[in-house]
C-alpha atoms as a PDB file:
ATOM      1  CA  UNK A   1     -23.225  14.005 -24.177  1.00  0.00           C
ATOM      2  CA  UNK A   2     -22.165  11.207 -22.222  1.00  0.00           C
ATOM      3  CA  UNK A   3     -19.048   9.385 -23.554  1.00  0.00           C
ATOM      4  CA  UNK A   4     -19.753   6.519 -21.534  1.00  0.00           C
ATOM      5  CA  UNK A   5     -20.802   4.988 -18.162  1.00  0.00           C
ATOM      6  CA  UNK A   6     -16.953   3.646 -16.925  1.00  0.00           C
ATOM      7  CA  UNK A   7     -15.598   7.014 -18.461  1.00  0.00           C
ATOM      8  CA  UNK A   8     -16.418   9.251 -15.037  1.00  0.00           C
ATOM      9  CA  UNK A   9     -15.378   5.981 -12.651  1.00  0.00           C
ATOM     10  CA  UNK A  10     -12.358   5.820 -14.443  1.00  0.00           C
ATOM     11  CA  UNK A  11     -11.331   9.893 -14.485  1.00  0.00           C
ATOM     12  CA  UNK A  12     -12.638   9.404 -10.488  1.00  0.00           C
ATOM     13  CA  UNK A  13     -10.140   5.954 -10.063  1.00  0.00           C
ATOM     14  CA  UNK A  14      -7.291   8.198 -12.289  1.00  0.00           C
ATOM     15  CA  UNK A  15      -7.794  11.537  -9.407  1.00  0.00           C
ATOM     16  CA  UNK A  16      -7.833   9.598  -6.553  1.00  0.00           C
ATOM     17  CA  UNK A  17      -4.550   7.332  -7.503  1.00  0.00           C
ATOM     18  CA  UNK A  18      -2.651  11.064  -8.243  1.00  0.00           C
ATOM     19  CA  UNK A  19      -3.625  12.081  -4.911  1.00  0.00           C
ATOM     20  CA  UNK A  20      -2.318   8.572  -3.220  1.00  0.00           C
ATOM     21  CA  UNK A  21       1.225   9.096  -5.204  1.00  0.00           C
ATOM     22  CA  UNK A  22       1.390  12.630  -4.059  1.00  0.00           C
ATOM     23  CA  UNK A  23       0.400  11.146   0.169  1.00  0.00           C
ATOM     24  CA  UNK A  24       2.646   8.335  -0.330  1.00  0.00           C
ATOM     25  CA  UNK A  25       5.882  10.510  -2.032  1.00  0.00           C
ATOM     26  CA  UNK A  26       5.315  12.838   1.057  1.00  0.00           C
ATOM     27  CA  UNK A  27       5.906   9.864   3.289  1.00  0.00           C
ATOM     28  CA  UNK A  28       9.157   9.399   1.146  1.00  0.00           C
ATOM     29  CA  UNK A  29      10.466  12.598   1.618  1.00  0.00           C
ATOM     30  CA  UNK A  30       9.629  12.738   4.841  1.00  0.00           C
ATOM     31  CA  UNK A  31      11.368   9.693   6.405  1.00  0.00           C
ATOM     32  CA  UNK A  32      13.936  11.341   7.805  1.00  0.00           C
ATOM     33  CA  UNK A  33      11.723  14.409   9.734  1.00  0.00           C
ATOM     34  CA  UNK A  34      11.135  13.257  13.363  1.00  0.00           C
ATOM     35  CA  UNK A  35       7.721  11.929  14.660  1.00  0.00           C
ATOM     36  CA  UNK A  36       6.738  12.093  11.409  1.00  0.00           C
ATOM     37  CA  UNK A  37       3.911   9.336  10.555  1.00  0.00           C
ATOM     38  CA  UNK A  38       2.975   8.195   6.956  1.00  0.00           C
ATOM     39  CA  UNK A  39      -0.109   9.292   5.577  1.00  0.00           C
ATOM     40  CA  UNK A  40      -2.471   7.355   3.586  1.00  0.00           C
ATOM     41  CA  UNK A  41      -5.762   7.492   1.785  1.00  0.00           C
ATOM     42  CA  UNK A  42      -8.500   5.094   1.687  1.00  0.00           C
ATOM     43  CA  UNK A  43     -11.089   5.992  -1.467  1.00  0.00           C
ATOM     44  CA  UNK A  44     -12.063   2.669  -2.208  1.00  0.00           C
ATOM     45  CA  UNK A  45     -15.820   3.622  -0.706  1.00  0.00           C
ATOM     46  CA  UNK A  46     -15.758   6.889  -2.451  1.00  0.00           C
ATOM     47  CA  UNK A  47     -15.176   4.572  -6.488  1.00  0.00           C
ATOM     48  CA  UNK A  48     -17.553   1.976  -5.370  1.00  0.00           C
ATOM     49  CA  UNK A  49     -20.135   4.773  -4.753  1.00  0.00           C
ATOM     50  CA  UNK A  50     -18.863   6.273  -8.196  1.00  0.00           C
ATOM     51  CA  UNK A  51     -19.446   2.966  -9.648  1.00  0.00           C
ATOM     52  CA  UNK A  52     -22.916   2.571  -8.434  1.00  0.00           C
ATOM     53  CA  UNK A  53     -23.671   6.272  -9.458  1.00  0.00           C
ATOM     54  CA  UNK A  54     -22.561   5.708 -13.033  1.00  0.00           C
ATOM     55  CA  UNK A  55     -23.848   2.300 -13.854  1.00  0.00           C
ATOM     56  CA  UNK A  56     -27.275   3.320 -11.596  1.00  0.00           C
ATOM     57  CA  UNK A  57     -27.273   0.372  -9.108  1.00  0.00           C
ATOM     58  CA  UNK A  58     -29.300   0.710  -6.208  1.00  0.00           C
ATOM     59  CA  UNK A  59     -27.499   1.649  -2.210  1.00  0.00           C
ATOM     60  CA  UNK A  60     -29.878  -1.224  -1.256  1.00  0.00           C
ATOM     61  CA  UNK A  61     -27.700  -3.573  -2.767  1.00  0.00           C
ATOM     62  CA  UNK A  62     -24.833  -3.338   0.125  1.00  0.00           C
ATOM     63  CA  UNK A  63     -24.948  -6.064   2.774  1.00  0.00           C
ATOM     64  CA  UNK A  64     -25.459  -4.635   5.849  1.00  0.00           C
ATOM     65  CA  UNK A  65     -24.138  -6.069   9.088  1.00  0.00           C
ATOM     66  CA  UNK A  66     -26.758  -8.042  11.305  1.00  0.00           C
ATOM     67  CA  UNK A  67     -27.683  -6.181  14.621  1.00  0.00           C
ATOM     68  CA  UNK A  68     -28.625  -9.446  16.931  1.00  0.00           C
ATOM     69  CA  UNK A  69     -28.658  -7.269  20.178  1.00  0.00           C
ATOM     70  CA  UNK A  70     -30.840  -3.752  20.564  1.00  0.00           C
ATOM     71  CA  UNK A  71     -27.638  -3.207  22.554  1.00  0.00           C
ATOM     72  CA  UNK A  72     -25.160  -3.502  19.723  1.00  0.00           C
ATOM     73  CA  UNK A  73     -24.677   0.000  17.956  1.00  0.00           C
ATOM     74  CA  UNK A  74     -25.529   1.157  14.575  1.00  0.00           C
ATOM     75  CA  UNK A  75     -22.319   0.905  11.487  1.00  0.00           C
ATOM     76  CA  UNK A  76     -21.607   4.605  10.338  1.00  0.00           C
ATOM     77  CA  UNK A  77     -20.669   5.182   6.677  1.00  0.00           C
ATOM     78  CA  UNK A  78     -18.246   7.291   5.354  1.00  0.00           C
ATOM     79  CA  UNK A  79     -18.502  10.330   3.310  1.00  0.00           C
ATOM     80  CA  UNK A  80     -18.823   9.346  -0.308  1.00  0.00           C
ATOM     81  CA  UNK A  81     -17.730  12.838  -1.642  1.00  0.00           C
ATOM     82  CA  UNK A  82     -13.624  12.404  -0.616  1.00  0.00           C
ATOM     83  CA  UNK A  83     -11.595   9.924   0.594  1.00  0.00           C
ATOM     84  CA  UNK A  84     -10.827   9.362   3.889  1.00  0.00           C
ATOM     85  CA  UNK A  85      -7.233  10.735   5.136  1.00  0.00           C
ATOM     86  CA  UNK A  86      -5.644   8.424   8.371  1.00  0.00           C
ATOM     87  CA  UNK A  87      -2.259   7.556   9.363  1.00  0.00           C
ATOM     88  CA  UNK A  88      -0.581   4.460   8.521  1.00  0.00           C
ATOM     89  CA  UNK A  89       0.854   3.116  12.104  1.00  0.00           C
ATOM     90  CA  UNK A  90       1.823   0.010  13.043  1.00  0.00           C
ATOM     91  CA  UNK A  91       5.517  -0.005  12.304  1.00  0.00           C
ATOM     92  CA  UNK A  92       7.657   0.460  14.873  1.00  0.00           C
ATOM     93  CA  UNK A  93       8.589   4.233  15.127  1.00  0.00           C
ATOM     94  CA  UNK A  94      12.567   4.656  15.388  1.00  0.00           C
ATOM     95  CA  UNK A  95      14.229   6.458  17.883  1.00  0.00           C
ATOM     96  CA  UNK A  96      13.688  10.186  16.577  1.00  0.00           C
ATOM     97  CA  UNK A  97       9.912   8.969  16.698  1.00  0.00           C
ATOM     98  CA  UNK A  98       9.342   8.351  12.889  1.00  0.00           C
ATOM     99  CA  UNK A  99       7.342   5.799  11.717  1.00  0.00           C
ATOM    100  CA  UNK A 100       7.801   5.835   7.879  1.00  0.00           C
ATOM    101  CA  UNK A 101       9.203   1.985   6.776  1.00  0.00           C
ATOM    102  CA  UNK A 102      10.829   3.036   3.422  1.00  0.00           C
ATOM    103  CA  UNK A 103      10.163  -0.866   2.265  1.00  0.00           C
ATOM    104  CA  UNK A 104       6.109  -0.388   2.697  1.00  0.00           C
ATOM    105  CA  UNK A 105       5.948   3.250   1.047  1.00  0.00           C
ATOM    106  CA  UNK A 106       8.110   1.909  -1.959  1.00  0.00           C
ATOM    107  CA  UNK A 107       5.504  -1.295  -2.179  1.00  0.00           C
ATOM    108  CA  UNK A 108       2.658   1.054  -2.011  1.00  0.00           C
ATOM    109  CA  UNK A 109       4.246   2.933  -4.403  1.00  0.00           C
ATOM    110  CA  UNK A 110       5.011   0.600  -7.139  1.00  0.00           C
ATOM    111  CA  UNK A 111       0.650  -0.945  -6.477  1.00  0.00           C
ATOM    112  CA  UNK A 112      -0.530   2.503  -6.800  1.00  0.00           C
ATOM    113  CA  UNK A 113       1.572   2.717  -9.866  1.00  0.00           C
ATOM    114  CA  UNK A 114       0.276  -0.313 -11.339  1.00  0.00           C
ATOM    115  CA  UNK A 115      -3.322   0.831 -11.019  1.00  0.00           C
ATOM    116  CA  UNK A 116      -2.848   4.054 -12.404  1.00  0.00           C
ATOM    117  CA  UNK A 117      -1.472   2.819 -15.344  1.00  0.00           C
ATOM    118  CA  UNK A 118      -4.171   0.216 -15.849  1.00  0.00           C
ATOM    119  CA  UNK A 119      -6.568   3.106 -15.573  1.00  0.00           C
ATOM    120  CA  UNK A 120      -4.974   4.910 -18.074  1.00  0.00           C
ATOM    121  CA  UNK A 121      -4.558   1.853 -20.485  1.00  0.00           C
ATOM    122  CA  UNK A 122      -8.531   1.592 -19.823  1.00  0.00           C
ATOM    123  CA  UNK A 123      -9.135   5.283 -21.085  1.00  0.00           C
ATOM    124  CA  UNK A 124      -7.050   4.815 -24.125  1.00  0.00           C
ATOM    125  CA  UNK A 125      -8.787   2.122 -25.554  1.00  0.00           C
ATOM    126  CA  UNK A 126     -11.783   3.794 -24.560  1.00  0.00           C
ATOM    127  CA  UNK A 127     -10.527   7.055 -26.617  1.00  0.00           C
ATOM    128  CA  UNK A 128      -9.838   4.772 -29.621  1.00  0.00           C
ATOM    129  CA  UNK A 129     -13.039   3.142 -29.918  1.00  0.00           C
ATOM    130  CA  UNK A 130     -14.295   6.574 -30.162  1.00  0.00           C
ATOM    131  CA  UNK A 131     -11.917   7.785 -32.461  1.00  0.00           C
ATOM    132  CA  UNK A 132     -12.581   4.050 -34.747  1.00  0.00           C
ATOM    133  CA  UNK A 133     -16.478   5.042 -34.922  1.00  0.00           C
ATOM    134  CA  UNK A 134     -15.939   8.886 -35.526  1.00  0.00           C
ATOM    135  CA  UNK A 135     -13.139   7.942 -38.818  1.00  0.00           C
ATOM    136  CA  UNK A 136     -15.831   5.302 -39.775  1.00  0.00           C
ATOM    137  CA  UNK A 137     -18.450   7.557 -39.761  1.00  0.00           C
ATOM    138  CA  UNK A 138     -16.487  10.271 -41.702  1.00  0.00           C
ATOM    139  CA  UNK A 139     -15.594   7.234 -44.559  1.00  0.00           C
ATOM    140  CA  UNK A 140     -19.474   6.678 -44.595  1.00  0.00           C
ATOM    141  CA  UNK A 141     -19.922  10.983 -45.709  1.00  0.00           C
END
């Protein structure tokens, strides 16, 4: 039975922000380790593929960068199936060769935090209008 089609891009949206809390409280902890460098995840390709999956849009729909030169080389997507894992550089590393800037991890923070609680606002009123047509259905009996 299929609850509904924003129901698995939402669970999908809910996973992936977990795992960026988890990547961005490990930068936290670790500000103080040297040559440390702060870890992020990018999974916005992997819930717009998740969105096209669950509302059945075609991949054809994606604008595609122009090749004007047989000499220019072919874009490479990503892997759908997880998010991609890089380092977030381009703060000046400190002396002991860490790079963590406490003020962007607590900013990313506090966004990620945001979202997942919109998310999870999203899949409670999607519980209750379930819950509204199952107790209206049981007045009906």
């Amino acid at each position: 039975m299929e609850i509904g089609k924003a129901h698995n891009f939402m669970v999908s949206a809910l996973n992936s922000r977990a795992t960026r809390q988890k990547l961005i409280a490990s930068n936290i902890a670790n500000i103080d380790t040297p040559f440390y460098r702060p870890r992020d995840v990018a999974f916005e390709k992997a819930l717009s593929d998740e969105v096209k999956k669950s509302f059945g849009m075609e991949k054809d729909d994606e604008l595609r960068l122009a090749q004007t030169s047989p000499n220019h080389l072919e874009g490479e997507l990503e892997s759908p199936e997880k998010p991609t894992l890089f380092f977030r550089d381009g703060h000046g590393a400190r002396n002991d060769g860490n790079s963590v800037d406490l003020d962007v991890e607590t900013t990313e923070m506090s966004k990620n935090m945001v979202m997942y609680k919109a998310v999870v606002s999203s899949l409670r009123k999607e519980s209750a209008i379930f819950r509204s047509v199952i107790s209206a259905s049981e007045k009906l009996n």
